[in-house]
Protein backbone atom coordinates (compact mmCIF):
# COMPACT_ATOMS: atom_id res chain seq x y z
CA UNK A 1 118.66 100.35 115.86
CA UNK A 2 116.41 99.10 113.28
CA UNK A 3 114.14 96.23 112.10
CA UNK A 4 115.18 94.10 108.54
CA UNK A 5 111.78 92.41 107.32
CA UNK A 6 112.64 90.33 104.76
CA UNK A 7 109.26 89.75 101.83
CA UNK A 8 109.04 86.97 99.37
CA UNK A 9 107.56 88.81 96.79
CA UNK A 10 105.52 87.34 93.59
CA UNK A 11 106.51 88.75 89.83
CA UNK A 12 104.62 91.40 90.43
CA UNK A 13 102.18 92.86 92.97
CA UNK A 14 101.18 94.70 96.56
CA UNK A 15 102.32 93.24 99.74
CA UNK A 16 100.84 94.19 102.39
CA UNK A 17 103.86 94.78 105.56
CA UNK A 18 101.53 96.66 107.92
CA UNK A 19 101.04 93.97 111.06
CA UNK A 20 104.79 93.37 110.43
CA UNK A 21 105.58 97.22 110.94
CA UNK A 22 103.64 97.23 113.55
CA UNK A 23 105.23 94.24 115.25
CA UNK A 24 108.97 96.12 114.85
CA UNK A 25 107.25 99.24 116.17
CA UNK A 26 106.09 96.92 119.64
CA UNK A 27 109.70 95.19 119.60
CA UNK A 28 111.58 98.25 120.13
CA UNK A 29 108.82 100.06 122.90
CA UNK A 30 108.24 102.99 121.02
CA UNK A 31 105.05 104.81 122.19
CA UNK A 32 105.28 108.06 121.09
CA UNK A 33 107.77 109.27 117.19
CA UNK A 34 107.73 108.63 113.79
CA UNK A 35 108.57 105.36 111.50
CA UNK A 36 110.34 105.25 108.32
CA UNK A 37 110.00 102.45 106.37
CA UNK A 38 112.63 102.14 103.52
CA UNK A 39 113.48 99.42 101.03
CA UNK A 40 116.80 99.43 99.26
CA UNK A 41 116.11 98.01 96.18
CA UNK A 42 115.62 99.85 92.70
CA UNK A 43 112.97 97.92 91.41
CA UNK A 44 110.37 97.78 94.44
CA UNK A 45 108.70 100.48 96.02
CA UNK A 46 106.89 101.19 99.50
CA UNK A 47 103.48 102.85 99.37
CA UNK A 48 100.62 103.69 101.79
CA UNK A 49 97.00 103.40 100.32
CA UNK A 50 93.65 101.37 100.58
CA UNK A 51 93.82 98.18 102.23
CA UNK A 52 89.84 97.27 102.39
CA UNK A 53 89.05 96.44 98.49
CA UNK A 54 91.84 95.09 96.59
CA UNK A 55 90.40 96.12 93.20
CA UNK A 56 92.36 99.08 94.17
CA UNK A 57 95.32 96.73 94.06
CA UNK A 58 94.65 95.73 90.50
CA UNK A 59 93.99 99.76 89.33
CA UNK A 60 97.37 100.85 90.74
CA UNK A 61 99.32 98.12 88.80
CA UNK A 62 97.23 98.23 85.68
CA UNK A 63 98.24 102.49 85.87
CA UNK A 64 101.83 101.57 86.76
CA UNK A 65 101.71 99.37 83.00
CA UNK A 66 100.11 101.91 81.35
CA UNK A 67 102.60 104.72 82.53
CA UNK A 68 105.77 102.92 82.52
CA UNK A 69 105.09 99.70 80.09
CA UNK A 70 108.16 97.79 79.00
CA UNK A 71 110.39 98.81 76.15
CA UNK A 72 111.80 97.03 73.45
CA UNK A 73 113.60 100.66 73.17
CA UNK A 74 115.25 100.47 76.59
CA UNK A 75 118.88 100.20 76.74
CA UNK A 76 119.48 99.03 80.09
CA UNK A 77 120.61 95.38 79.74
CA UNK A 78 118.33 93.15 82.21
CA UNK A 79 115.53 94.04 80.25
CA UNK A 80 113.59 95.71 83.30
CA UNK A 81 114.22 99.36 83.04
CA UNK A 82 110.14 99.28 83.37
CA UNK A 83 110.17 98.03 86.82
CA UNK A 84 112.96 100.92 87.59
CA UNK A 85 110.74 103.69 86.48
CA UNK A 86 107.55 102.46 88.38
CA UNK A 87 109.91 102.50 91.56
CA UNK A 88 111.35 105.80 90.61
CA UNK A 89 107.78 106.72 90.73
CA UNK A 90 106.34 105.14 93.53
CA UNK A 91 109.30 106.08 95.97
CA UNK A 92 111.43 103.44 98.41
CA UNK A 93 110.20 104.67 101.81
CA UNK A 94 107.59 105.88 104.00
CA UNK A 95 107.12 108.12 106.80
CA UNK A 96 104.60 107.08 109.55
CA UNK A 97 103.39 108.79 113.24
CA UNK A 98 103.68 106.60 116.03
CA UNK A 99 101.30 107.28 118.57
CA UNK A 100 100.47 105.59 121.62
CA UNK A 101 102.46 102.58 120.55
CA UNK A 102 100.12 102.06 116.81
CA UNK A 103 100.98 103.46 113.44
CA UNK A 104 98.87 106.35 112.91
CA UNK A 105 97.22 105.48 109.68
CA UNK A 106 93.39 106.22 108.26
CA UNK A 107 90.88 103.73 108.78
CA UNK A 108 91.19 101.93 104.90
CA UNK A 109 95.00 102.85 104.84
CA UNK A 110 97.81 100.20 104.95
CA UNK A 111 101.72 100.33 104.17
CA UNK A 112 102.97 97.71 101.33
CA UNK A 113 105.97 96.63 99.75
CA UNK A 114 105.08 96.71 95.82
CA UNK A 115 107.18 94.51 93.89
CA UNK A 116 107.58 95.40 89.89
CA UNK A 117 110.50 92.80 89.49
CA UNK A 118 110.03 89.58 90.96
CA UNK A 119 109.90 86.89 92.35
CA UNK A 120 112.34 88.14 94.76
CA UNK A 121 113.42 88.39 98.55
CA UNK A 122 113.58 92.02 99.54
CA UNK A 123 114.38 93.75 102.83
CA UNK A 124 112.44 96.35 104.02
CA UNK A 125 114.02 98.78 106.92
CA UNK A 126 111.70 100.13 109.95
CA UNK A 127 112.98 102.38 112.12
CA UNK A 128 111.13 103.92 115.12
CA UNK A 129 112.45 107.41 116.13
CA UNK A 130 110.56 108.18 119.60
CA UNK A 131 109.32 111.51 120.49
């Protein structure tokens, strides 16, 4: 079994799916595995960093634009082959402990849903394997 979030997502930016992760992780009991969060979408990615200052937030997607900017040279036809590279980059899932019934993150660390294509409605998988 697993959890479908579904995020209304901006044009472009961090979303932060943490308390919602958490909630699928208290819906389905789990005390005690691991939690992999995966989106299915190809231009969207899922991420674990910083969650206290969100000028971290604006550094990551400035770096994103400067690393993959968009392309008048791209071929692909819906003109967002820039938003397929930063997602390439940035990876669709995440792998989290679960222990005693709380994601076992750091202290500043949060999971997000990072959305280079929007606005858009994306799903996000959790599933809780206990152990």
């Amino acid at each position: 079994m697993y959890t479908t979030l579904d995020i209304k997502t901006e044009p472009e930016g961090f979303f932060d799916i943490t308390a919602r992760v958490q909630q699928a992780i208290r819906s389905e009991g789990i005390t005690e595995g691991i939690c992999t969060v995966f989106t299915p979408h190809t231009t969207c990615g899922i991420t674990m960093n910083e969650n206290a200052d969100p000028d971290v937030q604006h550094d990551l997607r400035l770096s994103f634009a400067q690393a993959f900017p968009s392309d008048r040279r791209f071929r692909h036809m819906e003109g967002n082959s820039h938003a397929h590279a930063r997602s390439s980059a940035m990876g669709a899932s995440c792998t989290v402990i679960i222990e005693k019934g709380r994601l076992l993150l750091g202290i500043w660390q949060g999971i997000y849903l990072v959305e280079f294509d929007g606005p858009r409605i994306r799903q996000v998988y959790v599933k809780c394997i206990p152990g």
